[in-house]
N, C-alpha and C. Protein backbone atom coordinates (compact mmCIF):
# COMPACT_ATOMS: atom_id res chain seq x y z
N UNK A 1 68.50 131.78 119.00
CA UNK A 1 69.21 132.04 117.77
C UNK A 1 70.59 132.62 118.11
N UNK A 2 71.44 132.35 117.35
CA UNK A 2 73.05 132.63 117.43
C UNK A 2 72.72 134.16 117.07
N UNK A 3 73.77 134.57 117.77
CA UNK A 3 74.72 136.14 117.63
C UNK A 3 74.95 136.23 115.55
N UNK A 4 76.00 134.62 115.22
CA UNK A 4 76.03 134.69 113.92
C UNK A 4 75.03 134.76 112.97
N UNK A 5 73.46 134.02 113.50
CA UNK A 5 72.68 134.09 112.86
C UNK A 5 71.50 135.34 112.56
N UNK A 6 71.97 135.90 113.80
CA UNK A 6 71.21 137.68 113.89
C UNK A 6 71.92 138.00 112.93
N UNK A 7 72.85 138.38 113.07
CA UNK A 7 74.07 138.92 112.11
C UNK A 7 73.74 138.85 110.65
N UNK A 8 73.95 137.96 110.36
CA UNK A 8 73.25 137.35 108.51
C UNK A 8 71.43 137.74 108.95
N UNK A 9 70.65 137.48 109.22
CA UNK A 9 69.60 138.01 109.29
C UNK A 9 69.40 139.51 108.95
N UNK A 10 70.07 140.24 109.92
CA UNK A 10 70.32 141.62 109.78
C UNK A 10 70.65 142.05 108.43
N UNK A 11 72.02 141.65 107.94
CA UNK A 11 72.60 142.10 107.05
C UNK A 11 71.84 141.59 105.43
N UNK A 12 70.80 140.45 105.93
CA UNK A 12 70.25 140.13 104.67
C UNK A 12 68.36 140.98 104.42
N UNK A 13 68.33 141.72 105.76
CA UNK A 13 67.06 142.66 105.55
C UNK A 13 67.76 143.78 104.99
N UNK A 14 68.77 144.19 105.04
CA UNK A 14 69.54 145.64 104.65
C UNK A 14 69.56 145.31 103.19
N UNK A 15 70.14 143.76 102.79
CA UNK A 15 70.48 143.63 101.30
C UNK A 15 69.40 143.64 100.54
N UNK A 16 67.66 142.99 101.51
CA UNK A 16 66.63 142.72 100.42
C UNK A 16 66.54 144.10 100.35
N UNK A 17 66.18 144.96 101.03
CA UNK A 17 65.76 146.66 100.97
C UNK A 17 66.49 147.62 99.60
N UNK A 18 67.77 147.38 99.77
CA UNK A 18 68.15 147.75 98.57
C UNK A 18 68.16 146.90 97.16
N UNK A 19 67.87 145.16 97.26
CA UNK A 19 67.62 144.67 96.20
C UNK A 19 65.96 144.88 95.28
N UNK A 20 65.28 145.52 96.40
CA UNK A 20 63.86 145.86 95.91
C UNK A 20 63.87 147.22 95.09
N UNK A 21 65.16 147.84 94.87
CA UNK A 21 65.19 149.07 93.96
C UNK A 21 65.00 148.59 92.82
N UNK A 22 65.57 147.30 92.21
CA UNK A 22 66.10 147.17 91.50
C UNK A 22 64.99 145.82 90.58
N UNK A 23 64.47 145.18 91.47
CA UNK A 23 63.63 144.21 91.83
C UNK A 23 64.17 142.69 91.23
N UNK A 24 65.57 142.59 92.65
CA UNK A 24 66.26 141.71 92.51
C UNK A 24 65.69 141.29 93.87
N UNK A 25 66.19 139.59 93.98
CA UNK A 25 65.69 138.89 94.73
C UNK A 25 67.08 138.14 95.76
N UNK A 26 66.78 138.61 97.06
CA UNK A 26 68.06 138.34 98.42
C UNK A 26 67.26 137.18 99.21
N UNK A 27 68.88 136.09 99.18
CA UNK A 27 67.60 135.43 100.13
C UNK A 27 69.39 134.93 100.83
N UNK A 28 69.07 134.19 101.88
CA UNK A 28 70.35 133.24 102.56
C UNK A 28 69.96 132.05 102.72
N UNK A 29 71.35 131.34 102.18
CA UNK A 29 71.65 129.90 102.11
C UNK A 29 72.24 129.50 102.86
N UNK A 30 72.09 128.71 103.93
CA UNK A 30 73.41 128.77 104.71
C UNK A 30 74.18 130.06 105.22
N UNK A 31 75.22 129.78 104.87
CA UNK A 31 76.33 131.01 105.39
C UNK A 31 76.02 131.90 104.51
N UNK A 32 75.44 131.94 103.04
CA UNK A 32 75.84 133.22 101.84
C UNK A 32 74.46 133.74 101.46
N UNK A 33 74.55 134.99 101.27
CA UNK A 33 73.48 135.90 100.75
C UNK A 33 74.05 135.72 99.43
N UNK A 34 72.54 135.38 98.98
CA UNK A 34 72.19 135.28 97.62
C UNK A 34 71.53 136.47 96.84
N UNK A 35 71.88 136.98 95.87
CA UNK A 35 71.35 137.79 95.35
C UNK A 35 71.26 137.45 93.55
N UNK A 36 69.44 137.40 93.19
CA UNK A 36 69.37 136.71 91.99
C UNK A 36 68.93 138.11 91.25
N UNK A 37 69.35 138.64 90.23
CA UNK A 37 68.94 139.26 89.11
C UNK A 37 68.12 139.12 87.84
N UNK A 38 67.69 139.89 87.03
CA UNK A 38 66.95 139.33 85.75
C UNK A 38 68.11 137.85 85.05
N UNK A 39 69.21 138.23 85.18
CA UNK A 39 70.14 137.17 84.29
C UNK A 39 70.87 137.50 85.03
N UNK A 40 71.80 137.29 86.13
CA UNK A 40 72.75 136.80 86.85
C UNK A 40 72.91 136.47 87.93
N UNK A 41 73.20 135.45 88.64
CA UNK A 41 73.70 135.27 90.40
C UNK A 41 74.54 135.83 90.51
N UNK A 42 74.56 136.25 92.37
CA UNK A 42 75.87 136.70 92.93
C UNK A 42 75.35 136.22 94.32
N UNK A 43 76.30 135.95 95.14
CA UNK A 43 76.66 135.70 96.24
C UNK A 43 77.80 136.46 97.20
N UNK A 44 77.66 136.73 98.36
CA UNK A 44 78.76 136.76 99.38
C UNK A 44 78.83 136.51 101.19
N UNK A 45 79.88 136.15 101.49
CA UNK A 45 79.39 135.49 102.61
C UNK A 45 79.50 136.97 103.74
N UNK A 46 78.42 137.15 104.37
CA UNK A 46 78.60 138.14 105.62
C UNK A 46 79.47 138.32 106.23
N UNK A 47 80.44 139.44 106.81
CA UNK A 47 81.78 139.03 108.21
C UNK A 47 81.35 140.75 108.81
N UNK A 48 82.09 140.68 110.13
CA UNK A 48 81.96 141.76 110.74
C UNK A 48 82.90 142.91 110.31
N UNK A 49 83.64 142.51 109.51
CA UNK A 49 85.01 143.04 109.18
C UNK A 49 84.66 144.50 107.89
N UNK A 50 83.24 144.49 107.29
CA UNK A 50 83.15 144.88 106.36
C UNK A 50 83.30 144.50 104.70
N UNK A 51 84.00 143.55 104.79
CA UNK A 51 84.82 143.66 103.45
C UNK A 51 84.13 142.32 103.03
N UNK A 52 83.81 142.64 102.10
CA UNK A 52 82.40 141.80 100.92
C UNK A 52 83.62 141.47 99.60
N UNK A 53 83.36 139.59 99.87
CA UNK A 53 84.22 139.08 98.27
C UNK A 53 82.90 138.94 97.82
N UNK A 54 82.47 139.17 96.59
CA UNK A 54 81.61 139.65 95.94
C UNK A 54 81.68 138.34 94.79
N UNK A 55 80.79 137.22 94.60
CA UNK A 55 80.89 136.17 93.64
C UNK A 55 80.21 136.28 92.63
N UNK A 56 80.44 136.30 91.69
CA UNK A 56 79.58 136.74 90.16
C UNK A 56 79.15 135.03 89.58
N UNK A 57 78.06 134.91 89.37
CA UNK A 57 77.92 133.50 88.43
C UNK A 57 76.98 134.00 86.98
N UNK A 58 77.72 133.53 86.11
CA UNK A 58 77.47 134.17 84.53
C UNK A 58 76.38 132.69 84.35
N UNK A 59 74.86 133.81 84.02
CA UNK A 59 73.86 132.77 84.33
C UNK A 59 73.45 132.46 82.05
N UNK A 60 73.71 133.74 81.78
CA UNK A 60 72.82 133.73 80.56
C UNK A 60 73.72 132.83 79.23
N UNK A 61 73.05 132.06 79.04
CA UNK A 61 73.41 131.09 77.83
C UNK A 61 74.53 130.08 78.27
N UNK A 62 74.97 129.73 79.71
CA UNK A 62 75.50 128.97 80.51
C UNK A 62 74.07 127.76 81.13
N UNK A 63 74.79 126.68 81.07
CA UNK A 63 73.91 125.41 81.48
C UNK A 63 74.40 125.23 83.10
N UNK A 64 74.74 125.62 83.56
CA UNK A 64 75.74 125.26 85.11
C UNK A 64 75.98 127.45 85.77
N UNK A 65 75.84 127.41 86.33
CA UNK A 65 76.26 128.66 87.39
C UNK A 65 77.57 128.51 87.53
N UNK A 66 78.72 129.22 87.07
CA UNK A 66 79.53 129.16 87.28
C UNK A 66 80.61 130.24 88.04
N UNK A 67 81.12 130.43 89.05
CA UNK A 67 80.93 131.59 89.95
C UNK A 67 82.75 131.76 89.70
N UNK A 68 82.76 133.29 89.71
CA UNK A 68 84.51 133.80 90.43
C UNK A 68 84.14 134.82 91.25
N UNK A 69 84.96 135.24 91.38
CA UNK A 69 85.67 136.30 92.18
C UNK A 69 85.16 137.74 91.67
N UNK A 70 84.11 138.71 91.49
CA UNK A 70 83.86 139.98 91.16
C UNK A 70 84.81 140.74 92.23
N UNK A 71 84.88 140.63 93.26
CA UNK A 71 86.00 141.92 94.11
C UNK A 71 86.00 141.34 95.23
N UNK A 72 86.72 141.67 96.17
CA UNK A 72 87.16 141.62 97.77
C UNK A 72 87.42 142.83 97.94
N UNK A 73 86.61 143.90 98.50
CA UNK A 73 86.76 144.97 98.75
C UNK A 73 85.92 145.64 99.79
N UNK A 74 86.27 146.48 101.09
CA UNK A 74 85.03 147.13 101.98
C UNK A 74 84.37 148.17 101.27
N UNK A 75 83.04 147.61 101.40
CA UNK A 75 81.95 148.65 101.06
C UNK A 75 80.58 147.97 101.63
N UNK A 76 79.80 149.05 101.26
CA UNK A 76 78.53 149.13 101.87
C UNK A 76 77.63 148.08 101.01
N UNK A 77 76.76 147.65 101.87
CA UNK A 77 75.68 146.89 100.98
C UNK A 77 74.43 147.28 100.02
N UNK A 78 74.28 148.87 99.99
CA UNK A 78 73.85 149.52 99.35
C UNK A 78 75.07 149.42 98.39
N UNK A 79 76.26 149.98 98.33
CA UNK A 79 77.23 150.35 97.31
C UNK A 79 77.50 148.88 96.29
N UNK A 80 76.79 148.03 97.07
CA UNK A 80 77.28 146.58 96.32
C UNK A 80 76.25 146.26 95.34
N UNK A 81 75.10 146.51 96.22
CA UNK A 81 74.20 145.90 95.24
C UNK A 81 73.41 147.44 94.02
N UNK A 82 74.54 148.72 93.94
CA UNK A 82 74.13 149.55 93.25
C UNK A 82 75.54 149.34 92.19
N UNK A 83 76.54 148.67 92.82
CA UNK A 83 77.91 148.00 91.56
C UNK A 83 77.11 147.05 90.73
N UNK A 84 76.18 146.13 91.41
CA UNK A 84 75.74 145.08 90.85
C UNK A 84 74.50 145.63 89.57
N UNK A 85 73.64 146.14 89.99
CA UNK A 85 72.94 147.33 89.32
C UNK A 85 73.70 147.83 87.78
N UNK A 86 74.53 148.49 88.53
CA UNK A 86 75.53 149.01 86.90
C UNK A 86 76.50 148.18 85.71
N UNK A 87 76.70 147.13 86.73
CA UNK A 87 77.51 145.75 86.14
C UNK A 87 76.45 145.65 85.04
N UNK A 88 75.06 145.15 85.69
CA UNK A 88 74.52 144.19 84.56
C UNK A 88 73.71 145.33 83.50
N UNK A 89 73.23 146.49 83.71
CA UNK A 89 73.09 147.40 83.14
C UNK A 89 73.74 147.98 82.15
N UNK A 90 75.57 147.64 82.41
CA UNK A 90 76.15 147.77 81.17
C UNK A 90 76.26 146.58 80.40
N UNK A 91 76.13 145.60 81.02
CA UNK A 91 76.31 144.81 80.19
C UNK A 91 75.37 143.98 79.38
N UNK A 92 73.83 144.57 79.60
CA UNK A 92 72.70 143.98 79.00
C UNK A 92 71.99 145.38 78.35
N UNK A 93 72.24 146.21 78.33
CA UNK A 93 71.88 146.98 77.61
C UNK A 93 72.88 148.53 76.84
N UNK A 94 72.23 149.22 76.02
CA UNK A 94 72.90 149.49 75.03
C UNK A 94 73.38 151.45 76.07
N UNK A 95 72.61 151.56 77.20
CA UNK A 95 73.17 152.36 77.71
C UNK A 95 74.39 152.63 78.10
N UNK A 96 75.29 153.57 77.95
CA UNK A 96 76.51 154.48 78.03
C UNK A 96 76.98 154.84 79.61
N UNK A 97 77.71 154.40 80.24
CA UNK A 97 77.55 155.78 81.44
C UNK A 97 78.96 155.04 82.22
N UNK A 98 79.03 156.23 83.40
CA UNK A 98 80.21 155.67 84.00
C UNK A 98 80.35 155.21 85.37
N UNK A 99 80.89 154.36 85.37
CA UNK A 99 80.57 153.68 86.94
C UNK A 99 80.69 154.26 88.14
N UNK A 100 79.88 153.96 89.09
CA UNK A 100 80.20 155.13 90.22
C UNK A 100 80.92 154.66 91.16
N UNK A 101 81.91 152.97 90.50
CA UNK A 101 83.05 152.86 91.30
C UNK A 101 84.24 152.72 90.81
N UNK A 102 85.33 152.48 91.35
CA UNK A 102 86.46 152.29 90.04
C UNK A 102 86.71 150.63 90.67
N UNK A 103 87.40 150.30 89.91
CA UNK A 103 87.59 148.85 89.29
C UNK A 103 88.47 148.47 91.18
N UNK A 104 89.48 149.40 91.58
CA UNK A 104 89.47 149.24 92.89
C UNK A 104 88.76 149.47 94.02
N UNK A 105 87.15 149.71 93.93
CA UNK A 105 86.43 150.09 94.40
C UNK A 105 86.38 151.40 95.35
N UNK A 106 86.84 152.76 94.68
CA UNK A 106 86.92 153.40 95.13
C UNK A 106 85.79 154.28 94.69
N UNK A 107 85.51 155.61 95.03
CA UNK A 107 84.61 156.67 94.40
C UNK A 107 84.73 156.79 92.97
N UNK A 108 84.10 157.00 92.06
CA UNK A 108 85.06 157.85 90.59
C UNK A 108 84.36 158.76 90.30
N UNK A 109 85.43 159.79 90.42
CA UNK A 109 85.24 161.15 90.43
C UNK A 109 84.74 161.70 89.39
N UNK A 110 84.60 160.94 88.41
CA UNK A 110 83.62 161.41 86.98
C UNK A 110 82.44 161.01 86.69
N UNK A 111 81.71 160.52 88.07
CA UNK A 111 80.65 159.28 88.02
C UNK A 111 79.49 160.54 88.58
């Protein structure tokens, strides 16, 4: 097995571990970790570099997966899939609260 393929292996046992908080489902396709939610895909492709472009596909009342751009930003794969967590949390339910990143993916200090 490739160096690249340890690599995505690795980084996709770290992603299922924290997708089981949540009891979202990580799997790899090829080059991209998949991560499926109650109602949304996301994807991103692994690099050594840190820095996760983060693909959102808007699954609910869409006939086709249609994917952009959620962020290009370094962070952790815990911190991604706990953005992903709060994303759909605000946006599927009627709970209030404040994100524990800012829109440039930084800390937020009121979170």
């Amino acid at each position: 097995m490739s160096n690249y393929r340890n690599f995505n292996e690795t980084v996709l046992k770290e992603v299922k571990q924290e997708c089981r908080k949540y009891n979202y489902h990580a799997e790899l396709h090829f080059d991209e970790i998949h991560i499926r939610t109650k109602f949304e895909s996301w994807y991103f492709v692994p690099n050594e570099n840190g820095i996760i472009k983060l693909m959102h596909g808007n699954t609910v009342g869409h006939f086709s997966e249609r994917f952009h751009t959620q962020f290009s930003r370094k962070m952790s794969y815990k911190d991604m899939v706990q953005y992903i967590h709060e994303h759909e949390t605000a946006k599927y339910t009627n709970n209030v609260f404040v994100f524990t990143f800012t829109k440039t993916g930084g800390v937020n200090v009121y979170a």
